[in-house]
PDB file of N, CA and C in Angstrom:
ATOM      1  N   UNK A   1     119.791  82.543 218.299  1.00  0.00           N
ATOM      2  CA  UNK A   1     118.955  81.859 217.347  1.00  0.00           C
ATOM      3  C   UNK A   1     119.402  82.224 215.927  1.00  0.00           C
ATOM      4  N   UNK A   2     119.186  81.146 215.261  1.00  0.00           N
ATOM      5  CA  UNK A   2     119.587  81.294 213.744  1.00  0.00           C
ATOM      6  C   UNK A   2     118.490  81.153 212.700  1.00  0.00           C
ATOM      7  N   UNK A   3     117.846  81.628 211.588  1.00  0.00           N
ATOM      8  CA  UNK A   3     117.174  81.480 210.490  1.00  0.00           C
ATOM      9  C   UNK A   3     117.603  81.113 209.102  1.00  0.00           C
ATOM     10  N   UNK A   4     117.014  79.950 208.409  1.00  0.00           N
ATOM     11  CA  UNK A   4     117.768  79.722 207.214  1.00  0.00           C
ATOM     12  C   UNK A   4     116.865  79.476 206.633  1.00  0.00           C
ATOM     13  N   UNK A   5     116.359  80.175 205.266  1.00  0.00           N
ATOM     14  CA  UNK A   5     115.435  79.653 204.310  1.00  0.00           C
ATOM     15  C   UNK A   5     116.571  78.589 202.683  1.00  0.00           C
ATOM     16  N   UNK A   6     115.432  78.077 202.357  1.00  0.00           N
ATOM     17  CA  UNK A   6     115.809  77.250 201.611  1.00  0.00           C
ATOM     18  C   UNK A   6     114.679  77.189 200.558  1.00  0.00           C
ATOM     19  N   UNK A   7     114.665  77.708 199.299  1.00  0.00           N
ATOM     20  CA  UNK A   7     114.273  78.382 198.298  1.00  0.00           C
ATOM     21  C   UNK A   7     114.116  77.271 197.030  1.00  0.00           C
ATOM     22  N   UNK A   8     113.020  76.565 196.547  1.00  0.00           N
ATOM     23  CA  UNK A   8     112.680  75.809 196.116  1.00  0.00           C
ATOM     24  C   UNK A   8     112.425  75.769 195.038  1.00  0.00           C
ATOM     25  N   UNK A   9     112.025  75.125 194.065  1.00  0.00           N
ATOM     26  CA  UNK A   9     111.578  75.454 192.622  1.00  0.00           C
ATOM     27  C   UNK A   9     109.469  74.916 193.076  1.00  0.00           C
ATOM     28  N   UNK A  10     109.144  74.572 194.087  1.00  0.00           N
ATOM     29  CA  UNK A  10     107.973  74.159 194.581  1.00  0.00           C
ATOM     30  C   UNK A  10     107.756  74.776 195.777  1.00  0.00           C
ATOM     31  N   UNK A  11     109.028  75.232 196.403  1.00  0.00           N
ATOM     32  CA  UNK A  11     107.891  75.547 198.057  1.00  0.00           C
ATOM     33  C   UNK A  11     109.014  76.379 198.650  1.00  0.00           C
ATOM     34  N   UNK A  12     108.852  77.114 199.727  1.00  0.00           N
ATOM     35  CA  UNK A  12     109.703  78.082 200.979  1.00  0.00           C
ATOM     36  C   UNK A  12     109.953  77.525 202.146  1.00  0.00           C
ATOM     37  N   UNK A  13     110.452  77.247 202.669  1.00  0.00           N
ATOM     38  CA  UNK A  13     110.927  76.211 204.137  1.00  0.00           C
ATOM     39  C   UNK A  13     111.658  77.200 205.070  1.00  0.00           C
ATOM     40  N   UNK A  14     111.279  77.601 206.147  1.00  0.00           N
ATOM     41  CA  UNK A  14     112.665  78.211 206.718  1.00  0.00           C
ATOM     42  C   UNK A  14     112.771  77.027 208.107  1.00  0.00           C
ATOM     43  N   UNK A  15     113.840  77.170 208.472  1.00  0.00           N
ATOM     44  CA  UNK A  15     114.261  76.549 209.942  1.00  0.00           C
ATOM     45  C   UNK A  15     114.647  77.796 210.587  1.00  0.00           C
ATOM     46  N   UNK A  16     114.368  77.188 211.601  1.00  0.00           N
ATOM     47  CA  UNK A  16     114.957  78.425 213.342  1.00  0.00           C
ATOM     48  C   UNK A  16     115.636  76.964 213.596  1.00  0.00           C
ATOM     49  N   UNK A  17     117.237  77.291 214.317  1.00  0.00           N
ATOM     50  CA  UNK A  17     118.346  76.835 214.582  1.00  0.00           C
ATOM     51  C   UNK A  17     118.473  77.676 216.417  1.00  0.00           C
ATOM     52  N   UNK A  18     118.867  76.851 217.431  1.00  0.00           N
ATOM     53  CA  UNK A  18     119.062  77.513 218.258  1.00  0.00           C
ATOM     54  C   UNK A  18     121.031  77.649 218.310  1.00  0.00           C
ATOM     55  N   UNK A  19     121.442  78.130 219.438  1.00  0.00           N
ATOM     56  CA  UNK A  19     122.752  79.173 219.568  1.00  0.00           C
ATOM     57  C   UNK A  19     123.742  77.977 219.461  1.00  0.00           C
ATOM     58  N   UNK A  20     123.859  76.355 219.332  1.00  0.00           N
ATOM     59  CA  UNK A  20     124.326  75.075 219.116  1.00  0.00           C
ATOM     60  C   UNK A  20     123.824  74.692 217.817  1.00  0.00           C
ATOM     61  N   UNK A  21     123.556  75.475 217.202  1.00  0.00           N
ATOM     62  CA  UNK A  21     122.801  75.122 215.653  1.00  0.00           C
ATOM     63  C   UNK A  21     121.866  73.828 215.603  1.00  0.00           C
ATOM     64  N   UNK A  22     121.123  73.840 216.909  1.00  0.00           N
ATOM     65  CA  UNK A  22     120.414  72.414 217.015  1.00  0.00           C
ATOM     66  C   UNK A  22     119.064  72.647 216.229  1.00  0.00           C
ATOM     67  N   UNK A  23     118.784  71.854 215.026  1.00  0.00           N
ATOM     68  CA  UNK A  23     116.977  72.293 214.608  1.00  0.00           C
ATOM     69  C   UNK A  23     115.864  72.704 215.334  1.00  0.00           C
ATOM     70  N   UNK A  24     115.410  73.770 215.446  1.00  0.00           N
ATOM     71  CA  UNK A  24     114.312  73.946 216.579  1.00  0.00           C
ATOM     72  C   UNK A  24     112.973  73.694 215.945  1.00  0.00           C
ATOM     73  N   UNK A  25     113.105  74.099 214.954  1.00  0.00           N
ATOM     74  CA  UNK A  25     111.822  74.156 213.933  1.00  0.00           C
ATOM     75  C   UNK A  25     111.483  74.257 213.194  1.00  0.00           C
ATOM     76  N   UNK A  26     110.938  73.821 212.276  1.00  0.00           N
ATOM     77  CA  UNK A  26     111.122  73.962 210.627  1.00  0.00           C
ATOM     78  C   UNK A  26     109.688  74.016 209.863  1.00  0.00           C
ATOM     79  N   UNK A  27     109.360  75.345 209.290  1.00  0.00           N
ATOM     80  CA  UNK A  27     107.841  75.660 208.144  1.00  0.00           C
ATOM     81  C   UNK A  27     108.057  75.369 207.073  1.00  0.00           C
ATOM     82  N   UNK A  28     107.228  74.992 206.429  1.00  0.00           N
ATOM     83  CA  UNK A  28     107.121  75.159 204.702  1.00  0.00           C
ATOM     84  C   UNK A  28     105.716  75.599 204.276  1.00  0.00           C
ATOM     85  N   UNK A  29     105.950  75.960 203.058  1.00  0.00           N
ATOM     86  CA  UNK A  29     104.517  76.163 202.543  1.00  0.00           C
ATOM     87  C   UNK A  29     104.953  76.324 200.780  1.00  0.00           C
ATOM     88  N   UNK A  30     103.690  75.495 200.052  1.00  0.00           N
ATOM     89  CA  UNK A  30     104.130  75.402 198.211  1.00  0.00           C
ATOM     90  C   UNK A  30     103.929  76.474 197.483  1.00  0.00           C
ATOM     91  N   UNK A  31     104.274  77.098 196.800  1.00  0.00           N
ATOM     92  CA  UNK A  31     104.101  77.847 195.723  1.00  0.00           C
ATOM     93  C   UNK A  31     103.646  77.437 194.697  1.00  0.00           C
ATOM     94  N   UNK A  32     102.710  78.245 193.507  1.00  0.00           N
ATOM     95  CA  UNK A  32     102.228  78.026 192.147  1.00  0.00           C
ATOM     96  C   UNK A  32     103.556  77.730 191.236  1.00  0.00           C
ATOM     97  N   UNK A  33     103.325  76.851 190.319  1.00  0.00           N
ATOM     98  CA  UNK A  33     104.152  76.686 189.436  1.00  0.00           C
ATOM     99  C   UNK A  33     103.826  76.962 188.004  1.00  0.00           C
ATOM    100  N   UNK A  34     104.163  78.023 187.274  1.00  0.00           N
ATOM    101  CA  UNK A  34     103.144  78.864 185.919  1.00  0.00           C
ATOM    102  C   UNK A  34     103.590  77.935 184.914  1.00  0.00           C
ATOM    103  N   UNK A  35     103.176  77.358 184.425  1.00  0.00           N
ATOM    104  CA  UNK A  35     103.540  76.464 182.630  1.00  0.00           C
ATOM    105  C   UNK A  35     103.114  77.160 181.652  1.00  0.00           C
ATOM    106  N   UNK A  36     103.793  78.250 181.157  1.00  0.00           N
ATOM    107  CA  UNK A  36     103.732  79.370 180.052  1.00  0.00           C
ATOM    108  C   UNK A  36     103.733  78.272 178.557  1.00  0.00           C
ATOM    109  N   UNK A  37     105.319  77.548 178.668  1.00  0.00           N
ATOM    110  CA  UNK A  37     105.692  76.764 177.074  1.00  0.00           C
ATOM    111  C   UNK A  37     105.956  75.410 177.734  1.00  0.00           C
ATOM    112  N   UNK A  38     105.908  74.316 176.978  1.00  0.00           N
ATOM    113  CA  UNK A  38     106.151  73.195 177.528  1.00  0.00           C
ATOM    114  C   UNK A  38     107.269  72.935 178.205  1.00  0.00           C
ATOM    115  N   UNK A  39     107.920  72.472 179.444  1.00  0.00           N
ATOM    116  CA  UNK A  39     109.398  72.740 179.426  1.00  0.00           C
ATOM    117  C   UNK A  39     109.471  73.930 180.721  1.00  0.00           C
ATOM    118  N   UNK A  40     108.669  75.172 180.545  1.00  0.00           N
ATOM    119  CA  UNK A  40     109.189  76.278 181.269  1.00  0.00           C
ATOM    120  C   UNK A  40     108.434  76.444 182.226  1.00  0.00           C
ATOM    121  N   UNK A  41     109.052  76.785 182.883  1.00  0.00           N
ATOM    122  CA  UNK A  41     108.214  76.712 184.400  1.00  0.00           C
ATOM    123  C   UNK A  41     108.416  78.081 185.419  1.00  0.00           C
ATOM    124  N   UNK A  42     107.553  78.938 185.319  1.00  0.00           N
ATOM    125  CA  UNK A  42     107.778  80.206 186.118  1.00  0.00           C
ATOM    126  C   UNK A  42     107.448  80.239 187.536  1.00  0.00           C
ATOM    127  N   UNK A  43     107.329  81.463 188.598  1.00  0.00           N
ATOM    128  CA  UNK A  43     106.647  81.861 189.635  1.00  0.00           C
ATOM    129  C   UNK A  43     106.890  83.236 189.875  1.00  0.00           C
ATOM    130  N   UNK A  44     105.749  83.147 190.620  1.00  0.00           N
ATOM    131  CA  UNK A  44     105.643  84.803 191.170  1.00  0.00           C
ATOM    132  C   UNK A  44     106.390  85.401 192.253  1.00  0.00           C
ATOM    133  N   UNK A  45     107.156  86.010 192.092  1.00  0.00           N
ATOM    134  CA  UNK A  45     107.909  86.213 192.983  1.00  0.00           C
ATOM    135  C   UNK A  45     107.436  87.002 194.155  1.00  0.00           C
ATOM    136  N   UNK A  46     106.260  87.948 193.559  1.00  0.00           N
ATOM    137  CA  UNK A  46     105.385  88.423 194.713  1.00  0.00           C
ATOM    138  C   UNK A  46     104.608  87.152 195.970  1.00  0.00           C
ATOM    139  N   UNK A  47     104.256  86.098 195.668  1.00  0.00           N
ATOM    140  CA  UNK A  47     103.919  84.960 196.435  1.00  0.00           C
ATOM    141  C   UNK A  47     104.773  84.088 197.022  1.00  0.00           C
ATOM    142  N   UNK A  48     105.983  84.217 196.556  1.00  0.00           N
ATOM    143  CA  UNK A  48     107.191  83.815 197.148  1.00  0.00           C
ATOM    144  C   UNK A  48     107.689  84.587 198.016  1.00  0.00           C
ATOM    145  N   UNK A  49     107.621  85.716 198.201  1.00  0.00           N
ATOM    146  CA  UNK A  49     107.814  86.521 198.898  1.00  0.00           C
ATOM    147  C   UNK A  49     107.011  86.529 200.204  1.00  0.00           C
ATOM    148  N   UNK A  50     105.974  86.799 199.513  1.00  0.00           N
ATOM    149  CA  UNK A  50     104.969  86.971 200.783  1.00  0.00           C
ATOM    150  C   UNK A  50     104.746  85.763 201.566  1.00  0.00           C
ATOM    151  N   UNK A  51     105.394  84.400 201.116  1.00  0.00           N
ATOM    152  CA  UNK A  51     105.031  83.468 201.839  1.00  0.00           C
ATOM    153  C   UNK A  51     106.169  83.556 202.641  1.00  0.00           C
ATOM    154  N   UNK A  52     107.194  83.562 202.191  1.00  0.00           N
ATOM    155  CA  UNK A  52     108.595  83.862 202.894  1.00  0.00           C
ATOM    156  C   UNK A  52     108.027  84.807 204.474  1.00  0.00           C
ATOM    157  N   UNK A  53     107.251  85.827 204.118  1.00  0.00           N
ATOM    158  CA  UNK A  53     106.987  86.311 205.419  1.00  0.00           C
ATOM    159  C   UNK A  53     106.107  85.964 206.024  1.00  0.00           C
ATOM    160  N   UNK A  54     105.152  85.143 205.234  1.00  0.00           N
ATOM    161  CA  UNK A  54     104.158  84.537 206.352  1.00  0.00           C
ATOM    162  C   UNK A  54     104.841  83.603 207.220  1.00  0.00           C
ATOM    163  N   UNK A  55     105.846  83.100 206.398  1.00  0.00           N
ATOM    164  CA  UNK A  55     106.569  81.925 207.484  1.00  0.00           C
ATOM    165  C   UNK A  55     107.506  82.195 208.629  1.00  0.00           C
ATOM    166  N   UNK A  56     107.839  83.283 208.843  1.00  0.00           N
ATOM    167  CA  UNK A  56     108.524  83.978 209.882  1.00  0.00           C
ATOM    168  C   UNK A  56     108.299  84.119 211.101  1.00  0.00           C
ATOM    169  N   UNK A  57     107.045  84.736 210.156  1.00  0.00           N
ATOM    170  CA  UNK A  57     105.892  85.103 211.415  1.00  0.00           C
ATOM    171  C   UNK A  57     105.611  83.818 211.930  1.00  0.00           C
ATOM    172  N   UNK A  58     104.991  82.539 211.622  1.00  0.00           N
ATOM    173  CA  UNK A  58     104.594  82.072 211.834  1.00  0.00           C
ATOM    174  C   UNK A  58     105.691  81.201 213.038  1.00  0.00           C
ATOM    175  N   UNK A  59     107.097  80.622 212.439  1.00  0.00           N
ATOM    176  CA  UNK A  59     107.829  80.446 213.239  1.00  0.00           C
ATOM    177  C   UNK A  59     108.232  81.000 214.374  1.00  0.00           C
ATOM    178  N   UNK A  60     107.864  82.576 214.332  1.00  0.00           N
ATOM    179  CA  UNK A  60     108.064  83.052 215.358  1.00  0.00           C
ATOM    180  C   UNK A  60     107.390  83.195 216.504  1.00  0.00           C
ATOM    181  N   UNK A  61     105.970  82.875 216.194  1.00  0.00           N
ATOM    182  CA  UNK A  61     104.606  83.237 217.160  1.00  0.00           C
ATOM    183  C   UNK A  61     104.941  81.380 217.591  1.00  0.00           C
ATOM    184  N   UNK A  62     105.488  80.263 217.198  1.00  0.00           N
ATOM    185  CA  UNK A  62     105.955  79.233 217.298  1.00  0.00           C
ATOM    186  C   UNK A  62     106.951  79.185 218.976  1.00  0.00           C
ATOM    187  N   UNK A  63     107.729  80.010 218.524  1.00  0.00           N
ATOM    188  CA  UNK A  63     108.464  79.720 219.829  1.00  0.00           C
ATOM    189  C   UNK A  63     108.872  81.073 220.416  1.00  0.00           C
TER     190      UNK A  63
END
């Protein structure tokens, strides 16, 4: 099995890939987007994070 996240300026996605790299399954979930100055656009990297591991888990209790 394979894992690939894909890192967004809006959201966290990972896929599980099986041993033929066939899609097995694929999470997402959005992140806050901070508007400090007009134009700039931050995030928390602590919530990015932690969603990153909620989604693991979650894929994993998945299959």
């Amino acid at each position: 099995m394979y894992i690939s996240l894909d890192q967004s300026t809006s959201s966290t996605t990972v896929f599980l890939y099986n041993n033929k790299l066939k899609l097995i399954e694929k999470v997402s979930k959005s992140h806050k987007q901070i508007q400090k100055k007009s134009g700039i656009v931050e995030h928390d990297a602590n919530e990015i994070y932690n969603n990153f591991l909620h989604l693991v888990k979650k894929i994993e209790k998945k299959n």
